[in-house]
C-alpha atoms as a PDB file:
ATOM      1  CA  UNK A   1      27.977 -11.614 -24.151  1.00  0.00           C
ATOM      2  CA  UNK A   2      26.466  -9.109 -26.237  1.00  0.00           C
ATOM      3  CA  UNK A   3      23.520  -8.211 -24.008  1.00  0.00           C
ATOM      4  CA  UNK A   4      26.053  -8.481 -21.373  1.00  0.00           C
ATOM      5  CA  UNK A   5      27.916  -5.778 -22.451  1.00  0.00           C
ATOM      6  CA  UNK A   6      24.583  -3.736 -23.201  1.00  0.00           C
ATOM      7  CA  UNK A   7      23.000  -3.961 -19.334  1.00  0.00           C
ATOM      8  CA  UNK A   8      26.575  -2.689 -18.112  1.00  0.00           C
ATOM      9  CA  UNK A   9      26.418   0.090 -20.516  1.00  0.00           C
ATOM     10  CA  UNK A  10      23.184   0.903 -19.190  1.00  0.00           C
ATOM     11  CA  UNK A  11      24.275   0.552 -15.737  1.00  0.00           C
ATOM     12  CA  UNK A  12      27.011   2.625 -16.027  1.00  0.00           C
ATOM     13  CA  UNK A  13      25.062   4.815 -17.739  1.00  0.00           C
ATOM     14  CA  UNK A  14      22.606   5.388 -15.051  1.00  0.00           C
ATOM     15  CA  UNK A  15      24.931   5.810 -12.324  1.00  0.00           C
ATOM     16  CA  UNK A  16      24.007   2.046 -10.975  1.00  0.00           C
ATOM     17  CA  UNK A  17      20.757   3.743 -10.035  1.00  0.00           C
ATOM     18  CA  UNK A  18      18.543   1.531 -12.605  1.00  0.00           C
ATOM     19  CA  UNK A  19      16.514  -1.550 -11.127  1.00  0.00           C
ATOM     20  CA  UNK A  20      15.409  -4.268 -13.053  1.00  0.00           C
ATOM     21  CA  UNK A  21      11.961  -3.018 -14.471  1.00  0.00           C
ATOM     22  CA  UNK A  22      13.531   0.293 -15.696  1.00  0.00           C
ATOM     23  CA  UNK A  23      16.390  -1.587 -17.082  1.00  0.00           C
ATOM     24  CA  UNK A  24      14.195  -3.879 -18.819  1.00  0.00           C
ATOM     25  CA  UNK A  25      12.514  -0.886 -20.636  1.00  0.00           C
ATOM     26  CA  UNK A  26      15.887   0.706 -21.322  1.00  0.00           C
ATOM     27  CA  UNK A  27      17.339  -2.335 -23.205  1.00  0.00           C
ATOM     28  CA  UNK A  28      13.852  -3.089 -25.090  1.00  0.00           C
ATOM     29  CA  UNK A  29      14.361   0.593 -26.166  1.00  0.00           C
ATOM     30  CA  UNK A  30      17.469   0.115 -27.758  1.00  0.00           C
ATOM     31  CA  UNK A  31      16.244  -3.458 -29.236  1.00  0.00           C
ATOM     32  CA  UNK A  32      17.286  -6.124 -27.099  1.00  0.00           C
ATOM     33  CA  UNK A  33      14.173  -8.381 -26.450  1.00  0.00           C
ATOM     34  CA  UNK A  34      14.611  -9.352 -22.629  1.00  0.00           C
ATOM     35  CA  UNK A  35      12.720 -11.455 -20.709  1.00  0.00           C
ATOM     36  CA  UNK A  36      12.146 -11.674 -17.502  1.00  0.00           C
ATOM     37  CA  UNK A  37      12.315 -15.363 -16.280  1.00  0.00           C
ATOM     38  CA  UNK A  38      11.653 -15.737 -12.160  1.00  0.00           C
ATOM     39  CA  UNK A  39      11.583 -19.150 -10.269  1.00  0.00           C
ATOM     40  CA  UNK A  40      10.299 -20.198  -7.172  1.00  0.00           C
ATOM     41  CA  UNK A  41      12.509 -22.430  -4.638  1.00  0.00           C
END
C-alpha cells in the first residue's frame, strides 16, 4: 500500500499527465525499485 500511496502522489503531482515510463523513473528517483512486469494473452 505503500508504493500505492507513492504513484498517486506522483500522479497528483504531475497533474495526471505522467505515463508509465516517466512514472517509473520518478518513483526509482525517490527509491522505490519498480518493475515493470507485462504479459501476453
Amino acid at each position: 500500500m505503500v508504493t500505492l500511496a507513492h504513484i498517486k502522489e506522483q500522479s497528483r503531482l504531475s497533474l495526471d499527465s505522467y505515463g508509465r515510463p516517466r512514472m517509473t523513473e520518478e518513483l526509482k528517483e525517490i527509491g522505490l525499485d519498480i518493475a515493470i512486469v507485462a504479459w501476453a494473452d
